[in-house]
Protein backbone atom coordinates (compact mmCIF):
# COMPACT_ATOMS: atom_id res chain seq x y z
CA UNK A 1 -69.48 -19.37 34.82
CA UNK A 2 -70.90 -15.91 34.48
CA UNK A 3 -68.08 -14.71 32.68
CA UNK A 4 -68.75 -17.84 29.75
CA UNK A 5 -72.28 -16.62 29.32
CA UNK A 6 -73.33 -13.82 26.85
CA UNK A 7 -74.40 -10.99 28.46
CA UNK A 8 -76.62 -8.71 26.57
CA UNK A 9 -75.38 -5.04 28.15
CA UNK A 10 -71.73 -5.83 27.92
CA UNK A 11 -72.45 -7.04 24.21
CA UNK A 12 -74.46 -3.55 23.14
CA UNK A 13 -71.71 -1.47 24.54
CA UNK A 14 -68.69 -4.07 23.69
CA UNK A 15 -70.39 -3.09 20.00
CA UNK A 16 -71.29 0.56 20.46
CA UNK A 17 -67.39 1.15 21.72
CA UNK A 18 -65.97 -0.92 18.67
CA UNK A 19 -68.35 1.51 16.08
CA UNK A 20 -66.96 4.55 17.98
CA UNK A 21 -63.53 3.84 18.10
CA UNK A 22 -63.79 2.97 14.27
CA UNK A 23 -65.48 6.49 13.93
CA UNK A 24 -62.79 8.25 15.35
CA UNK A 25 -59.57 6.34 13.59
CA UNK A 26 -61.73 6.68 10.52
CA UNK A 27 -62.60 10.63 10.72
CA UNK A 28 -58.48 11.39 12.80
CA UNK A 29 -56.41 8.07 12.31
CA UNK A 30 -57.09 6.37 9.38
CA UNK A 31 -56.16 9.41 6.60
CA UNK A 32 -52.93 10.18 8.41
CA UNK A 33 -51.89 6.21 8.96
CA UNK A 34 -52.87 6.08 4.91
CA UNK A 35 -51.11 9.24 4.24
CA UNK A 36 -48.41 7.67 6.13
CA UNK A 37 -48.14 4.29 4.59
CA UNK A 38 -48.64 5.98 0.73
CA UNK A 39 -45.72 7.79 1.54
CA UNK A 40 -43.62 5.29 2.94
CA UNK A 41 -44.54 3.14 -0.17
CA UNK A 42 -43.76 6.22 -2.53
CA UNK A 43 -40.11 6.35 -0.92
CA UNK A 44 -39.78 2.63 -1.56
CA UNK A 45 -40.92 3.02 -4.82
CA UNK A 46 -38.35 6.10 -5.84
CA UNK A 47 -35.90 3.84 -3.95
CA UNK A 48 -36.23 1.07 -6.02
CA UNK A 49 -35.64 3.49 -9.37
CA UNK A 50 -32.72 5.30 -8.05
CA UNK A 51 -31.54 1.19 -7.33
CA UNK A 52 -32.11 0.25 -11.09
CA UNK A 53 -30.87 3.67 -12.22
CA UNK A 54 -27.42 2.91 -9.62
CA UNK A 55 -27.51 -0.63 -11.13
CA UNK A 56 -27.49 0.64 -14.82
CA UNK A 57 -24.96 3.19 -14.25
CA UNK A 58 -22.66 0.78 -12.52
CA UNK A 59 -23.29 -1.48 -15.52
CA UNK A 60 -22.27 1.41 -17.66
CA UNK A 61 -19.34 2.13 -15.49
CA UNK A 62 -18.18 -1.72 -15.77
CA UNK A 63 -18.27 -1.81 -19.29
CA UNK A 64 -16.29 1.13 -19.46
CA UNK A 65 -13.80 -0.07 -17.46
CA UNK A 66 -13.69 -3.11 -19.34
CA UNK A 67 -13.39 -1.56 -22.15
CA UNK A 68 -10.02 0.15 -20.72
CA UNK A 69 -8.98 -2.86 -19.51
CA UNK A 70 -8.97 -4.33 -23.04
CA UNK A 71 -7.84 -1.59 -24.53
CA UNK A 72 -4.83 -1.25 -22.09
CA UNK A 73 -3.92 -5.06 -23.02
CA UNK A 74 -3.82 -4.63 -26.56
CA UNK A 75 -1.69 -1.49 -26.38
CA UNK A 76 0.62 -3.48 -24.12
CA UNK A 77 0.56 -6.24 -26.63
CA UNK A 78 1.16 -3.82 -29.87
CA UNK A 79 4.12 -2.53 -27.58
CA UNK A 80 5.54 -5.71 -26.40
CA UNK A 81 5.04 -6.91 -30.44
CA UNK A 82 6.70 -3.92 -31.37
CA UNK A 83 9.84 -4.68 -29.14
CA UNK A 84 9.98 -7.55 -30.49
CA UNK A 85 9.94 -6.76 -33.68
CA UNK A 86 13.00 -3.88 -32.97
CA UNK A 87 14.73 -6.40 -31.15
CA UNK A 88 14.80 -8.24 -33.80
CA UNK A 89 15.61 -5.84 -36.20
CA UNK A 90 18.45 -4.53 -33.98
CA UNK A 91 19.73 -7.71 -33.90
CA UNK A 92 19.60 -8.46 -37.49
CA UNK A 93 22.04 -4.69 -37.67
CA UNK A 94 24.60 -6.13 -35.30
CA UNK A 95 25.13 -9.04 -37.23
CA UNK A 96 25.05 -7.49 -40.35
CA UNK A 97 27.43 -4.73 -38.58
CA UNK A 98 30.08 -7.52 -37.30
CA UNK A 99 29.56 -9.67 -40.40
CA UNK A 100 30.84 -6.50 -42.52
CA UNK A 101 33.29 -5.74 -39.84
CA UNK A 102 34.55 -9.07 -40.49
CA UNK A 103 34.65 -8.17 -43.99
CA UNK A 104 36.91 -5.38 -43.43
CA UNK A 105 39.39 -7.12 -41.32
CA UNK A 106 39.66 -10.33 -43.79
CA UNK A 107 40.11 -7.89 -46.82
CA UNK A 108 42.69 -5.72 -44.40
CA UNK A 109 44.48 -9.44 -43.85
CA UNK A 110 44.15 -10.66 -47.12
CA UNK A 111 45.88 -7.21 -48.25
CA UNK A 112 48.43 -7.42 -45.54
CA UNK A 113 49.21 -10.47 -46.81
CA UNK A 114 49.78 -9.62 -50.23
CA UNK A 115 52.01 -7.20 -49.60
CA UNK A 116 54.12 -9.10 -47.06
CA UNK A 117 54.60 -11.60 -49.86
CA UNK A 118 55.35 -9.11 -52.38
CA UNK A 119 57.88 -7.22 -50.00
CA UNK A 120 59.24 -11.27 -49.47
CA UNK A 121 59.65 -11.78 -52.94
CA UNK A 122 61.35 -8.24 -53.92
CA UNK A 123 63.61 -9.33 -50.88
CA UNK A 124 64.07 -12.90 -52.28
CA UNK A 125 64.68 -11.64 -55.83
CA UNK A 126 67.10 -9.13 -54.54
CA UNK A 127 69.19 -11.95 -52.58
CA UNK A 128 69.03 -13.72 -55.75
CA UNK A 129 70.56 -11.65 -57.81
CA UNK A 130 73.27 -10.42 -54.91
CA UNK A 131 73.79 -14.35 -54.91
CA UNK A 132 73.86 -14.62 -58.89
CA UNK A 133 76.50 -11.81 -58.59
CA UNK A 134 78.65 -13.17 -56.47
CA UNK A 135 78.27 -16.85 -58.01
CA UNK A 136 79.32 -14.76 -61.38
CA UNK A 137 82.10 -12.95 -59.93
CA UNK A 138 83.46 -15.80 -58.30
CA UNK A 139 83.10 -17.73 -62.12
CA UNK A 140 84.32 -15.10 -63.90
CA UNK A 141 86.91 -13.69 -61.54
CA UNK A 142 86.69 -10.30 -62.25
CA UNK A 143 84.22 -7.49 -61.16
CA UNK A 144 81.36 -6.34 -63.38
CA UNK A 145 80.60 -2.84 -64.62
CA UNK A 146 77.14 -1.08 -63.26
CA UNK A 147 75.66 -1.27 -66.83
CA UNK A 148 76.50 -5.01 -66.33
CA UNK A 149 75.23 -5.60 -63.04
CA UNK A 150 71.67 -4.00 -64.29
CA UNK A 151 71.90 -6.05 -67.65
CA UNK A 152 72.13 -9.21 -65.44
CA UNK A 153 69.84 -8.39 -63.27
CA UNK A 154 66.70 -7.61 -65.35
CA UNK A 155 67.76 -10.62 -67.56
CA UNK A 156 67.38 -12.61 -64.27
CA UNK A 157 64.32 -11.03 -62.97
CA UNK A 158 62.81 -11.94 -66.14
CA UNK A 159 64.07 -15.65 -65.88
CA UNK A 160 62.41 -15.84 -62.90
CA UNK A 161 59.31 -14.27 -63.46
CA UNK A 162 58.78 -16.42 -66.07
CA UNK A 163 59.51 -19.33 -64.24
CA UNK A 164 56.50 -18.70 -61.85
């Protein structure tokens, strides 16, 4: 039970050794350990600001980037509005191109045309007359002159030209 009980000696110098050793951390340990812990807390603090200042320049760096981004899109979107818009437009020429080609060729027919049916009726008009010839030689039984043969001819043309 000894070692329960207060003694009075080991008290003194348990108390004399706990002033000394505060003495000597006070006048060698406790300015370094402070010096020590102020400068670990200054590198956490200049930490921290080159964190914010990292943080805002990422921010900064994000917005630009976004800002590409968006710009990017709407250049892709003027470009994809502008192909559209000469698609289009190109389109609208190749119709208008073939629907004038068309044109042509119709006109081209159409003239064809009218002068296969004039060449037809120049041939038609000229068996006509050879007929009328013969039909009057055969009448009349005897040839007819060349003035004659023009004479009758114009006065038939102009029958039938009339007759249209």
């Amino acid at each position: 039970m000894e070692l329960l009980s207060p003694d009075f000696g080991t008290f003194f110098w348990t108390v004399i050794t706990f002033f000394a050793l505060m003495f000597v951390l006070k006048k060698y340990g406790w300015k370094p350990l402070l010096k020590n812990l102020e400068e670990r807390q200054n590198k956490i603090s200049r930490d921290l600001e080159q964190a914010a200042r990292d943080r805002e320049e990422a921010k900064k760096y994000l917005d630009n980037q976004q800002a590409l981004l968006e710009a990017a899109r709407k250049e892709s979107l003027q470009i994809i509005n502008d192909s559209k818009i000469n698609a289009e437009q190109s389109r609208k020429e190749a119709v208008d191109e073939a629907r004038k080609e068309a044109e042509r060729v119709l006109e081209r027919a159409k003239l064809e045309i009218s002068l296969s049916k004039d060449a037809a009726i120049l041939e038609i008009r000229q068996y006509a007359v050879d007929l009328a010839l013969t039909a009057a030689q055969k009448v009349t039984g005897e040839a007819l002159s060349r003035e004659q043969h023009i004479h009758m001819i114009q006065k038939y043309i102009n029958e039938l030209s009339q007759a249209k």
